[in-house]
Protein backbone atom coordinates (compact mmCIF):
# COMPACT_ATOMS: atom_id res chain seq x y z
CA UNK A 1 -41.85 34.82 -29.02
CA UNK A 2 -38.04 35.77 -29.64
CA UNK A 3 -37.31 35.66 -25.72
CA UNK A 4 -39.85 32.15 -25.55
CA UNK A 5 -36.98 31.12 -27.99
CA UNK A 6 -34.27 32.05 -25.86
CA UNK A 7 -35.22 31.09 -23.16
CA UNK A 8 -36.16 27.34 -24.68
CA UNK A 9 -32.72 27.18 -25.78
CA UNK A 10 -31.04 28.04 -22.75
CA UNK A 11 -33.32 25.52 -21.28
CA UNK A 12 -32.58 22.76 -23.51
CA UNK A 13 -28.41 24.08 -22.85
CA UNK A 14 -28.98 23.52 -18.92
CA UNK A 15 -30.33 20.50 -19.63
CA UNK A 16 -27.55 19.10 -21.53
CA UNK A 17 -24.96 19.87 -19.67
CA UNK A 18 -26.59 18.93 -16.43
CA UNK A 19 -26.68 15.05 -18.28
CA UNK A 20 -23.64 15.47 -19.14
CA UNK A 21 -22.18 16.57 -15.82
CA UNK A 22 -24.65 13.48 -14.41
CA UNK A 23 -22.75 11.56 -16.47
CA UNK A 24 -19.02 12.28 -15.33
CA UNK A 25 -20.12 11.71 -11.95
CA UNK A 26 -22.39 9.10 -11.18
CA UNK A 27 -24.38 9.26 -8.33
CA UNK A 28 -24.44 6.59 -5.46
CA UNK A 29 -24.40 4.99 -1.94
CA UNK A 30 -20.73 5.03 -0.04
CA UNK A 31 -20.61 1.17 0.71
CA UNK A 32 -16.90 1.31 2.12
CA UNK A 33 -13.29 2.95 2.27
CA UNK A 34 -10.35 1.33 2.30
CA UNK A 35 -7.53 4.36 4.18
CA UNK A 36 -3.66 4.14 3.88
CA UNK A 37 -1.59 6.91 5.50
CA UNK A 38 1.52 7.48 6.70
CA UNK A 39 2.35 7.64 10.16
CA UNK A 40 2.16 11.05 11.84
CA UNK A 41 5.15 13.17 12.90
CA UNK A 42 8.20 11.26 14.57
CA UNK A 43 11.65 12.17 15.75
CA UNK A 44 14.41 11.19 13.49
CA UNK A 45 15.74 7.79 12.70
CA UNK A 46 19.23 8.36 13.36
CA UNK A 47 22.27 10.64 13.08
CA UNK A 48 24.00 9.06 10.04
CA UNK A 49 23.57 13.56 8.41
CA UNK A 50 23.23 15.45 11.28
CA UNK A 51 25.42 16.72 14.06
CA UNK A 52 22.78 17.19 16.70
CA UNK A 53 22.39 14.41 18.46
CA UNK A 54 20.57 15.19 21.88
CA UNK A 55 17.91 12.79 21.75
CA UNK A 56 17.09 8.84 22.65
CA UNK A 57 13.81 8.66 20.84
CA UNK A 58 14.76 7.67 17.36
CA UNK A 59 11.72 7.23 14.84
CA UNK A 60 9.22 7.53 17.50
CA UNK A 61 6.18 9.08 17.60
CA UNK A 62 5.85 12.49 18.69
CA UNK A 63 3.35 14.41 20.57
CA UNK A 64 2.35 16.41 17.67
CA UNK A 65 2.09 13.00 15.20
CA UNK A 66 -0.15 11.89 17.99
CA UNK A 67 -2.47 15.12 17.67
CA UNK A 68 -1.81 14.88 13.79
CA UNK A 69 -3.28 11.75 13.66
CA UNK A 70 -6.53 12.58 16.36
CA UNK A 71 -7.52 15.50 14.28
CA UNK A 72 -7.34 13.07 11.27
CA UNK A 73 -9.61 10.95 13.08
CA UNK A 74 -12.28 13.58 13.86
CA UNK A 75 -11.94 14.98 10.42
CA UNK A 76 -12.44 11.54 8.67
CA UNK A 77 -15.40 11.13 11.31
CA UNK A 78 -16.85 14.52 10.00
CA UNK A 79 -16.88 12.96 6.24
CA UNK A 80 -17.99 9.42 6.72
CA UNK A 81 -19.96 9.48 10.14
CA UNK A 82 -23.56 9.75 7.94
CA UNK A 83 -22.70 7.99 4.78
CA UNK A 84 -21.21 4.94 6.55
CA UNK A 85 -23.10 5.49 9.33
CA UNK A 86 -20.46 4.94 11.84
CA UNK A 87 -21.09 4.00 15.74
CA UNK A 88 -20.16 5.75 18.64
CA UNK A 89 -19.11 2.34 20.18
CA UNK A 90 -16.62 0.43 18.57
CA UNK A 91 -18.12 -2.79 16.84
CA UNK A 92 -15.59 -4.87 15.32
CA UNK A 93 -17.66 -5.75 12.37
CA UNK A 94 -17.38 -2.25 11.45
CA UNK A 95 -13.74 -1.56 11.23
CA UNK A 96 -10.64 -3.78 10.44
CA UNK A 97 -7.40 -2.27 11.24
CA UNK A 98 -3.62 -3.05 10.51
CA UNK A 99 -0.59 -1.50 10.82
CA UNK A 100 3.12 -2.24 10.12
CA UNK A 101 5.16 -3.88 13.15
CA UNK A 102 6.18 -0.29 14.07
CA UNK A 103 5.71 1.57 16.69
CA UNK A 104 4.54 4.92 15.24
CA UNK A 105 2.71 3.53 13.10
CA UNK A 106 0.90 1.75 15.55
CA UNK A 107 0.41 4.37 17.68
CA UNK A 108 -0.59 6.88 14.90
CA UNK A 109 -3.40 4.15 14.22
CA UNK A 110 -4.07 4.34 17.83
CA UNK A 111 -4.36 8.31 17.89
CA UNK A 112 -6.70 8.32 14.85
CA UNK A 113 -8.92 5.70 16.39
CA UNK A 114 -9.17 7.88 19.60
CA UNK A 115 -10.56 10.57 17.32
CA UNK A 116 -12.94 8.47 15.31
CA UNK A 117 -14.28 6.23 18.57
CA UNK A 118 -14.56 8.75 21.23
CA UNK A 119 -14.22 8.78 25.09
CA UNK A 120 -17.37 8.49 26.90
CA UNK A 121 -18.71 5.71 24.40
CA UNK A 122 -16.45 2.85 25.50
CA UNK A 123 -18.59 -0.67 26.43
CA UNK A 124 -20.72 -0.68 29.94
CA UNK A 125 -21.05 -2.72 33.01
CA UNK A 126 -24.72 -3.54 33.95
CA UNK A 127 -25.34 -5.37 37.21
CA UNK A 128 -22.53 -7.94 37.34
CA UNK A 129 -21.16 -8.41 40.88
CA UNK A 130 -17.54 -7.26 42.06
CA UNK A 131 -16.52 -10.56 42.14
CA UNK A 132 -16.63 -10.90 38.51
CA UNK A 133 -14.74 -7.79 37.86
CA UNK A 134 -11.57 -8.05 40.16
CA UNK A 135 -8.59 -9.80 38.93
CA UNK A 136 -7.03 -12.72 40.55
CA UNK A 137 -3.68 -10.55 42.73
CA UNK A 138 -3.42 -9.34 46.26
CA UNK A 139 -4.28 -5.84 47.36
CA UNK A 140 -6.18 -5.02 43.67
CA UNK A 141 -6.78 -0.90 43.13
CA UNK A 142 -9.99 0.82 43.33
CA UNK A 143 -10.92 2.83 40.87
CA UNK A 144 -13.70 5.27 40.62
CA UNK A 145 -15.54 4.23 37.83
CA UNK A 146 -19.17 2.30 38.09
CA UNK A 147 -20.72 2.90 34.30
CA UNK A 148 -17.86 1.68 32.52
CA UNK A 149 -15.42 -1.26 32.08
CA UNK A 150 -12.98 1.13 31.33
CA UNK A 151 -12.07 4.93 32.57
CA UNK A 152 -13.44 7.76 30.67
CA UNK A 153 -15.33 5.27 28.63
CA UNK A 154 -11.94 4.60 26.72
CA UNK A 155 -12.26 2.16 23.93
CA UNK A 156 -9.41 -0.37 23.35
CA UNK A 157 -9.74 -1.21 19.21
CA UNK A 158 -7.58 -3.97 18.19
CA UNK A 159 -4.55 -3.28 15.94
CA UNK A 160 -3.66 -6.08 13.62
CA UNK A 161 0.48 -6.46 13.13
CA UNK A 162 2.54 -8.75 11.13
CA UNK A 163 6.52 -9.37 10.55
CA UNK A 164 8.38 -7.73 8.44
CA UNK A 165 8.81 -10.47 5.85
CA UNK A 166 5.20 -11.39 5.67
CA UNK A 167 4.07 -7.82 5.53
CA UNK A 168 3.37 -7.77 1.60
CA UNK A 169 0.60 -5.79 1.41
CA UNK A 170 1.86 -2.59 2.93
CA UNK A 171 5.73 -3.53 2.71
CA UNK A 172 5.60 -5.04 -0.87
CA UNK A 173 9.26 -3.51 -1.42
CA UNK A 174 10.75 -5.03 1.42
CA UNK A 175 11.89 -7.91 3.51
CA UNK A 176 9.23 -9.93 1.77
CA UNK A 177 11.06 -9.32 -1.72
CA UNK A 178 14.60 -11.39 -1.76
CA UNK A 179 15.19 -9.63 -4.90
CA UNK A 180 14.46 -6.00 -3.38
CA UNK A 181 18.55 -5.52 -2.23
CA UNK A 182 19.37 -6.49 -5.92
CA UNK A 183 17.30 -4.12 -7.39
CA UNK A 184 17.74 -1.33 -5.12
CA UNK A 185 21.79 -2.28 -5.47
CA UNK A 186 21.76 -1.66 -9.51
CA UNK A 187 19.89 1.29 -9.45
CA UNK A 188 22.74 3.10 -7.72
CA UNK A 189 24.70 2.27 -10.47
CA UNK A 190 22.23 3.20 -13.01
CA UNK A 191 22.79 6.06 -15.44
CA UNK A 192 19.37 7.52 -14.89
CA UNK A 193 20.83 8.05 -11.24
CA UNK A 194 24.29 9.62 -12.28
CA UNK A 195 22.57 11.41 -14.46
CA UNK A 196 19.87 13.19 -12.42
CA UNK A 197 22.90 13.20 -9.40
CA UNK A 198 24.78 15.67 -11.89
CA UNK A 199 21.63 17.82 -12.38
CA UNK A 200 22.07 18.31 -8.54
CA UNK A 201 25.16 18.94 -7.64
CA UNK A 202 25.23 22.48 -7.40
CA UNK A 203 23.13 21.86 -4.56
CA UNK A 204 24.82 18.76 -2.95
CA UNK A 205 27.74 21.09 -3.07
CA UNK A 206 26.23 24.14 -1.60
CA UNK A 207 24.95 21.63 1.45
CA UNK A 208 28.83 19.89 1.39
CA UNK A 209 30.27 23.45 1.74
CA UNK A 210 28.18 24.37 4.85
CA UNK A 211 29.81 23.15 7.91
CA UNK A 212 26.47 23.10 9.72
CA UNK A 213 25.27 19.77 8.21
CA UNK A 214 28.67 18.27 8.48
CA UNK A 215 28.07 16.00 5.30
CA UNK A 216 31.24 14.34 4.13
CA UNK A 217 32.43 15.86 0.90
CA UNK A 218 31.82 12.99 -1.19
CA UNK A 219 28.01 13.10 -0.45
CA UNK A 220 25.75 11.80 -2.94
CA UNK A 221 21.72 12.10 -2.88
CA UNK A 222 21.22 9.47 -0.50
CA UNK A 223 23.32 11.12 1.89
CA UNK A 224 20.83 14.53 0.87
CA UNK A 225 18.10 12.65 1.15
CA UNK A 226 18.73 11.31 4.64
CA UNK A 227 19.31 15.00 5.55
CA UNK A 228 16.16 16.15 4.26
CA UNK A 229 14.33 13.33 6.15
CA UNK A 230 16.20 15.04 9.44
CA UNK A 231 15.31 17.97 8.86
CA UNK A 232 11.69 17.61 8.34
CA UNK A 233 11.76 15.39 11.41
CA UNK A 234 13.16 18.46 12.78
CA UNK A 235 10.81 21.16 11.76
CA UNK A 236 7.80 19.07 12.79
CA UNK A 237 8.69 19.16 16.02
CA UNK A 238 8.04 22.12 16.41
CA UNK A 239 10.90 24.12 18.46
CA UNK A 240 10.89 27.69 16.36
CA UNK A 241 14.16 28.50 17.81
CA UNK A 242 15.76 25.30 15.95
CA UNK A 243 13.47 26.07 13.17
CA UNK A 244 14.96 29.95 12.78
CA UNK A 245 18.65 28.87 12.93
CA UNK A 246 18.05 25.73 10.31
CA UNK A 247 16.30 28.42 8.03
CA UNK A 248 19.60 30.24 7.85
CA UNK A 249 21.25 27.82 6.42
CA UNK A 250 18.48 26.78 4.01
CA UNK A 251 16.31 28.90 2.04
CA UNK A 252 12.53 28.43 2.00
CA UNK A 253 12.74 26.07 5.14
CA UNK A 254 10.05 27.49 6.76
CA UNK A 255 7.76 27.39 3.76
CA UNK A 256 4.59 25.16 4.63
CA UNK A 257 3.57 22.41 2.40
CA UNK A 258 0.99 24.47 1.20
CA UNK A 259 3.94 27.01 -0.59
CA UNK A 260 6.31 24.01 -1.51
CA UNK A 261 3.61 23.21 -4.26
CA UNK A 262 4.00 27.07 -5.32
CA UNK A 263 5.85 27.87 -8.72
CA UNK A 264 7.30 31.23 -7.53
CA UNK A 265 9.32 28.85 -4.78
CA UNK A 266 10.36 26.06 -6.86
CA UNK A 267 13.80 27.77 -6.81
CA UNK A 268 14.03 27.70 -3.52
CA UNK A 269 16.62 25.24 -1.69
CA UNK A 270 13.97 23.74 0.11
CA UNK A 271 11.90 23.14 -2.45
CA UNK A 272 14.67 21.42 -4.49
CA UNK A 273 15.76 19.37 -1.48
CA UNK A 274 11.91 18.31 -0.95
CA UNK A 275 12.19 17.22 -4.70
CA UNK A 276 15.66 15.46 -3.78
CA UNK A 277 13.91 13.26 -1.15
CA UNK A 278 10.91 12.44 -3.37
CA UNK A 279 13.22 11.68 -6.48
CA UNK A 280 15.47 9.39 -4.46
CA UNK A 281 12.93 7.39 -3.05
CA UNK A 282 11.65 6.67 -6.01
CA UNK A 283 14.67 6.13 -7.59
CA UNK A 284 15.69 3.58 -5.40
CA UNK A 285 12.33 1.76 -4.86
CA UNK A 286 10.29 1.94 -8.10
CA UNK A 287 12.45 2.92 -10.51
CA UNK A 288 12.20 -0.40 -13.07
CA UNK A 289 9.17 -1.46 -14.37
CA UNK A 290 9.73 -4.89 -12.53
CA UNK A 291 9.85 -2.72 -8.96
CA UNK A 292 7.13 -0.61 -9.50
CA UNK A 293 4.63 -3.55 -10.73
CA UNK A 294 5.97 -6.03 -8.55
CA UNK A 295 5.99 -3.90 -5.16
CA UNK A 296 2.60 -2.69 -5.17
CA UNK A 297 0.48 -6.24 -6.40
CA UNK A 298 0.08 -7.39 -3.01
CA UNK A 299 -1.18 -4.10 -2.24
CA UNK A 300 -3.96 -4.62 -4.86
CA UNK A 301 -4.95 -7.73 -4.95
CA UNK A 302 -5.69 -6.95 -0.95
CA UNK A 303 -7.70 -3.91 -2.12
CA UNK A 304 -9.75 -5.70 -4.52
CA UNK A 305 -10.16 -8.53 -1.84
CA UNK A 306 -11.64 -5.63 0.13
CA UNK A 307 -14.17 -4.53 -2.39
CA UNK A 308 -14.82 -7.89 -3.77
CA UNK A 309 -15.86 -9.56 -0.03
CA UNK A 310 -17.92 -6.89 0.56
CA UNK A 311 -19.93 -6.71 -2.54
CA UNK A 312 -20.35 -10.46 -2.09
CA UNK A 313 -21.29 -10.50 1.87
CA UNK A 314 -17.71 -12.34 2.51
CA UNK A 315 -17.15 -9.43 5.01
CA UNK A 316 -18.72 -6.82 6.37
CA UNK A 317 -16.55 -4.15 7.21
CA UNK A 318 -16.67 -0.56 6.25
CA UNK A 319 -13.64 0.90 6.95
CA UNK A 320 -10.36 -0.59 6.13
CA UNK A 321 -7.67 1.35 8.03
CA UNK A 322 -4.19 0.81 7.17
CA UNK A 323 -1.33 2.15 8.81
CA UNK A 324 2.18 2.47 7.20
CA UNK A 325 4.77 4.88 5.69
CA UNK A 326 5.86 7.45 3.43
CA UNK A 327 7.51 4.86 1.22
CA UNK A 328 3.96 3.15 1.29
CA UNK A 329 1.94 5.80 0.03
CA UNK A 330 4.61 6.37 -2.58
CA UNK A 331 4.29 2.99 -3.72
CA UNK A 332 0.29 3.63 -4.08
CA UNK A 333 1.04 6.44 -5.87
CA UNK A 334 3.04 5.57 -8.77
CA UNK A 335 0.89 2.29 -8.90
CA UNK A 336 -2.12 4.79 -9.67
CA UNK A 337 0.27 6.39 -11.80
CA UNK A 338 -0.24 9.78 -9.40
CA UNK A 339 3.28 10.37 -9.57
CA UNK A 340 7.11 8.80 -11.07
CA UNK A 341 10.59 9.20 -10.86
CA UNK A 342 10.50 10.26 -14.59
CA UNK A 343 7.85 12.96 -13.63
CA UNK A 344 10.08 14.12 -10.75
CA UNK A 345 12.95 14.69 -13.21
CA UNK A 346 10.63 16.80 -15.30
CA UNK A 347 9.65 18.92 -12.36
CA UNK A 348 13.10 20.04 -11.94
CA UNK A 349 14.13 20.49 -15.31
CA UNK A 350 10.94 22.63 -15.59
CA UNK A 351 10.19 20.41 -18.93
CA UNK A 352 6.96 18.90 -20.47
CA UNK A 353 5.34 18.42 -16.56
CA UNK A 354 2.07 16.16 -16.74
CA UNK A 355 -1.08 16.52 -14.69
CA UNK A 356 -0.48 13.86 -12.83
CA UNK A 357 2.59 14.43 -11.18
CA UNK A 358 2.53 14.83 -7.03
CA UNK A 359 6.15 16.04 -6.76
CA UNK A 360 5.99 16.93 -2.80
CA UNK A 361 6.85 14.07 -0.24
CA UNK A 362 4.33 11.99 1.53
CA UNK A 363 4.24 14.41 4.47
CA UNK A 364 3.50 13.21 8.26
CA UNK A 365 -0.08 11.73 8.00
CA UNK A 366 -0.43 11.63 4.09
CA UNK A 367 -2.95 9.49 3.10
CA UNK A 368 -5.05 7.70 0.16
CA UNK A 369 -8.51 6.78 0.87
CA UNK A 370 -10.70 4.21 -1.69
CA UNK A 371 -14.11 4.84 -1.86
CA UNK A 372 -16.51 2.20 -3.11
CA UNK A 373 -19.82 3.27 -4.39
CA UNK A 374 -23.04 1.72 -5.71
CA UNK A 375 -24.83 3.42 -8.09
CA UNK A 376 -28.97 2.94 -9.25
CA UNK A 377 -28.09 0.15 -11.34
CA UNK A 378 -26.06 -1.59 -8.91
CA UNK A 379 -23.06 -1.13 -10.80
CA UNK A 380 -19.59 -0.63 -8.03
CA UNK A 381 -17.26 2.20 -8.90
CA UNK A 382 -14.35 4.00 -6.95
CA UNK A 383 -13.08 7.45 -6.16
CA UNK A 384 -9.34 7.94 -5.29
CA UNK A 385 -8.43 11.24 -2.85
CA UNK A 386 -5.59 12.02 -2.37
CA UNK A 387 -4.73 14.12 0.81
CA UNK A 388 -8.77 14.82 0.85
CA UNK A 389 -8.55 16.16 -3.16
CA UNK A 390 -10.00 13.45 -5.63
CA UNK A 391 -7.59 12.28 -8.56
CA UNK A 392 -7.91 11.13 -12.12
CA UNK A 393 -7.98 7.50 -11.52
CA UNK A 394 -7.97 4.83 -14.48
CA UNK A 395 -5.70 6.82 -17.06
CA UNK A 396 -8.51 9.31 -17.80
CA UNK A 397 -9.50 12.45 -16.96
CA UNK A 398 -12.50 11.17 -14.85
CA UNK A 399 -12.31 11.18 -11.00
CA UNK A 400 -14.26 8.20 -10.53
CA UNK A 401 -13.48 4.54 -12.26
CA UNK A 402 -15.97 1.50 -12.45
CA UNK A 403 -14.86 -1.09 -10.86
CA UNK A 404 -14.68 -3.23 -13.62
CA UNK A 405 -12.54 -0.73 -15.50
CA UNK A 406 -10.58 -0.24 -12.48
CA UNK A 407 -9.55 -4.13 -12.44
CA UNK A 408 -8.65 -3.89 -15.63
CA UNK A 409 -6.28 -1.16 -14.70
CA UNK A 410 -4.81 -2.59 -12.21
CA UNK A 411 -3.59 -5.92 -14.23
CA UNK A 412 -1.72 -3.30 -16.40
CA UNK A 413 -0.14 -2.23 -12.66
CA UNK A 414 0.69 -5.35 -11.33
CA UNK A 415 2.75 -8.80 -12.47
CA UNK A 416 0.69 -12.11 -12.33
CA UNK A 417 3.40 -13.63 -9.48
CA UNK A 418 4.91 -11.84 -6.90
CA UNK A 419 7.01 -14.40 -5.47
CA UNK A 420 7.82 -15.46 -8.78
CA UNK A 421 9.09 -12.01 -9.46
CA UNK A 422 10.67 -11.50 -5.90
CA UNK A 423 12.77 -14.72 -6.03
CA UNK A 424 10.83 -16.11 -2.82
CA UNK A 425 12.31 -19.78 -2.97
CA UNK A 426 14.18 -21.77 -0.28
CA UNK A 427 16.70 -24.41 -0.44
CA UNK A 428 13.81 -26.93 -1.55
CA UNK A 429 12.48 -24.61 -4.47
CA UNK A 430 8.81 -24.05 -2.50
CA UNK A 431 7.80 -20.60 -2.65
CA UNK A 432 8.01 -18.56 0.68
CA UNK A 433 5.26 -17.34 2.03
CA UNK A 434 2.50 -18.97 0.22
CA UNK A 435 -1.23 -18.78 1.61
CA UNK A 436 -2.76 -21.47 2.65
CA UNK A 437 -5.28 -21.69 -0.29
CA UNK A 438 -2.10 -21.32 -2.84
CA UNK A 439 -0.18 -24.04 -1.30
CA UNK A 440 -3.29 -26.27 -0.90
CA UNK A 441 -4.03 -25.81 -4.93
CA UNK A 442 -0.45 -26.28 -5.39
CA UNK A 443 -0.24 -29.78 -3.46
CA UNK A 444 -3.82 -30.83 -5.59
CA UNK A 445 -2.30 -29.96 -8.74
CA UNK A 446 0.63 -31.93 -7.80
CA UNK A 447 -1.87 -35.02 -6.71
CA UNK A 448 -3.81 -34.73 -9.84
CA UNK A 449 -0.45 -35.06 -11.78
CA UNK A 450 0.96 -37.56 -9.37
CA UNK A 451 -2.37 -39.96 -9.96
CA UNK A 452 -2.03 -39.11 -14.19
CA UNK A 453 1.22 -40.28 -14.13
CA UNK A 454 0.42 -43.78 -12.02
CA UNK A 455 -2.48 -44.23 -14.45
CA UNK A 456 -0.52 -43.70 -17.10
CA UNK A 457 2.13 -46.45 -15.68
CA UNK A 458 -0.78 -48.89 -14.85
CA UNK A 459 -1.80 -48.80 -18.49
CA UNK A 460 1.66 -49.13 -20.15
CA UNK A 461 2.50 -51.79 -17.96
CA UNK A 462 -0.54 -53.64 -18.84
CA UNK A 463 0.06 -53.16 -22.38
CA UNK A 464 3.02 -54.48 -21.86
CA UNK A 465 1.67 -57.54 -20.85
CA UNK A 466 -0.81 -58.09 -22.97
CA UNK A 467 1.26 -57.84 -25.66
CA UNK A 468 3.96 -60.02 -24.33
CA UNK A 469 0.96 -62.63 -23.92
CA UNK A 470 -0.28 -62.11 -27.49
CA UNK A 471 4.14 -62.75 -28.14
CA UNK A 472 4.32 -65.70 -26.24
CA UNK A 473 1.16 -67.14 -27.50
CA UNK A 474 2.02 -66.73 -31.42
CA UNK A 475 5.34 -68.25 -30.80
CA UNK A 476 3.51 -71.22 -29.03
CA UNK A 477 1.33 -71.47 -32.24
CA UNK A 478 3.97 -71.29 -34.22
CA UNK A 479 6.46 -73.89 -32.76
CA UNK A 480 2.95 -76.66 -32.59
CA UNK A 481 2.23 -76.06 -36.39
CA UNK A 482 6.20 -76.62 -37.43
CA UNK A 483 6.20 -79.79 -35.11
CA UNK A 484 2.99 -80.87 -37.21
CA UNK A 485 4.63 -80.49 -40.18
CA UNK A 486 8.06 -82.31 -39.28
CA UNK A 487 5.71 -85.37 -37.58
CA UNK A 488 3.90 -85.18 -41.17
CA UNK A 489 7.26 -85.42 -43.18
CA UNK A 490 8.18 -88.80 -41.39
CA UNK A 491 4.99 -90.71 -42.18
């Protein structure tokens, strides 16, 4: 009876936790993703902190961003083939992709594509004569294949670009902010930034003193952070030789990312120049509250477009794939509230560190995937991951958010206006950049108000007259009865 007991109890234990577990993560169907990552690895941008200069391919993509990115691909594949039930064959109502007007970033979407859409799978030819197939040019080459329009079966996917300074989704802190220069220009001057400049200076010093870097010796933490960015341009590529002789000058530089997150290497140099990178980016891009709301609302308003059109058969894709860059997925980040400038100073004063505080770069290939679910009682709700590990998400310690909590969140995130905020305005005070829905309720507001005001003009002018009538008439009245009464007097 005692162990029927027992056993009853830990039965009725199970049971509870297993509801509650149930209940912390709900279960459902994988409707759609929406992917961000950052281009894979490239060769540096330029040689503004380092000597070395044998090279002509600045900020291109290298071979090994290009397999970065097709392992990516297959990986991603692995995950989402069965839930999303992908297609072999590319069908564009499956995937929309976009990419900033870059060219590694458009060829790192490229190389992931080529590792979710594989050769061997491209579209067929089926019994269409040679004279529909040969273009219109003298002497045309053969080529071997019969099955396929292409060779190998490639598939071509399109790649959706846009300029700089319409690019507000993915470039929110950029050319399509005027104010951006401003704001980037005070924060240099800021105290926060003297301040956490002093709390590196051993450093900066140690890195002025060695002639190998050939810094000037009033470098600051831009001029460390543009270093950094070299160097990791540098050890991506590869060349161990270059790798050994860099390590001797910095300490922990051949650490992997896996060891930078380590707490027994946090003293490290290259774990505090990693952390001078992160900090300065930050510091310069989202360090107000008006940056870091402002940047990332175009962001997500897109995102909720996504999830939105989809629930509501506006669109049908299943995979948003967005190509950008490390200062993209930053911006994501500390819109989630993943990560901070603020949280970055804590890491290196070893102080008070929250959960929530990704202090490494956004390496090569970094990337934030959305995941939109539907559970049994149709209700939508999200997963973040982060680098393939799901995060707390919606200022809680759950890893999955409701959508409708999750738009509530993100009004806390964002500002109401982003042109408003960014200054947008031209010589005529019309808002740059405006979408053709905006400016259309715009110019009907300004109708409706137009036609209030011509109403309102039409009925005070015809007051007007009315009363002037009703004037003229008493007067009339008057003047008759006065010359009654003066005809009367003479009788």
């Amino acid at each position: 009876m005692i162990l029927q007991n027992k056993f009853y109890l830990i039965l009725q234990a199970t049971l509870f936790i297993a509801a509650v577990f149930c209940k912390k993560q709900p279960q459902g169907k994988l409707l759609q993703i929406v992917e961000i990552f950052r281009h894979g690895a490239r060769y540096r941008i330029d040689n503004s902190s380092y000597t070395d200069n044998n090279q002509i391919n600045y900020g291109q993509l290298t071979a090994q961003g290009q397999r970065m990115h097709f392992i990516l691909g297959k990986t991603l594949y692995d995950r989402y083939s069965i839930p999303l039930n992908i297609p072999k064959t590319y069908n564009h109502t499956f995937i929309y992709v976009k990419s900033t007007n870059y060219d590694r970033t458009i060829m790192s979407a490229a190389s992931q594509l080529a590792g979710i859409f594989p050769l061997q799978y491209g579209q067929k030819i089926f019994n269409v004569s040679d004279q529909f197939l040969i273009p219109p040019f003298q002497n045309v080459s053969k080529i071997n294949e019969t099955l396929f329009a292409l060779e190998g079966g490639f598939q071509p996917i399109p790649i959706h670009v846009r300029d700089h300074k319409d690019e507000k989704q993915l470039l929110g802190y950029m050319d399509s902010c005027s104010k951006a220069p401003e704001w980037e220009s005070e924060n240099y001057k800021s105290q926060e930034w003297i301040r956490i400049q002093k709390e590196y200076q051993d450093i900066i010093d140690a890195l002025i003193e060695d002639e190998y870097f050939g810094l000037k010796n009033d470098a600051n933490l831009f001029d460390i952070s543009n270093l950094v960015d070299t160097l990791i341009s540098e050890k991506w590529f590869g060349d161990e030789e270059k790798n050994k002789e860099i390590s001797e000058h910095v300490d922990g530089f051949l650490l992997s990312q896996e060891q930078l997150v380590l707490p027994e290497n946090f003293n490290r140099m290259w774990v505090q120049m990693n952390l001078i990178y992160t900090s300065v980016l930050h510091l310069t891009l989202y360090k107000t509250p008006q940056q870091k709301k402002t940047s990332v609302t175009p962001f997500f308003t897109e995102l909720l477009n996504y999830f939105n059109n989809y629930i509501n058969d506006k669109e049908y894709y299943r995979w948003i794939m967005l190509s950008a860059h490390d200062t993209t997925i930053a911006m994501i980040s500390q819109g989630m509230n993943f990560t901070s400038w603020e949280c970055l100073e804590k890491v290196k004063l070893q102080k008070n560190i929250p959960s929530n505080c990704i202090y490494t770069y956004p390496g090569f290939s970094s990337n934030i995937i959305f995941e939109l679910y539907q559970d049994k009682n149709n209700e939508h709700f999200i997963k973040v991951l982060y680098n393939g590990t799901e995060q707390n998400i919606c200022g809680s310690s759950k890893k999955y958010c409701y959508l409708k909590e999750f738009n509530q969140a993100v009004k806390y995130s964002t500002v109401s206006d982003y042109d408003l905020e960014c200054g947008n305005y031209n010589n005529d005070n019309q808002i740059l950049g405006l979408t053709q829905s905006k400016q259309q309720k715009i110019e009907t507001k300004n109708q409706i108000v137009l036609s209030c005001l011509v109403i309102l003009l039409l009925i005070l002018l015809i007051t007007s007259l009315i009363f002037n009538y009703l004037q003229r008439r008493k007067i009339l009245t008057l003047s008759l009865n006065q010359q009654q009464r003066v005809d009367y007097s003479t009788i």
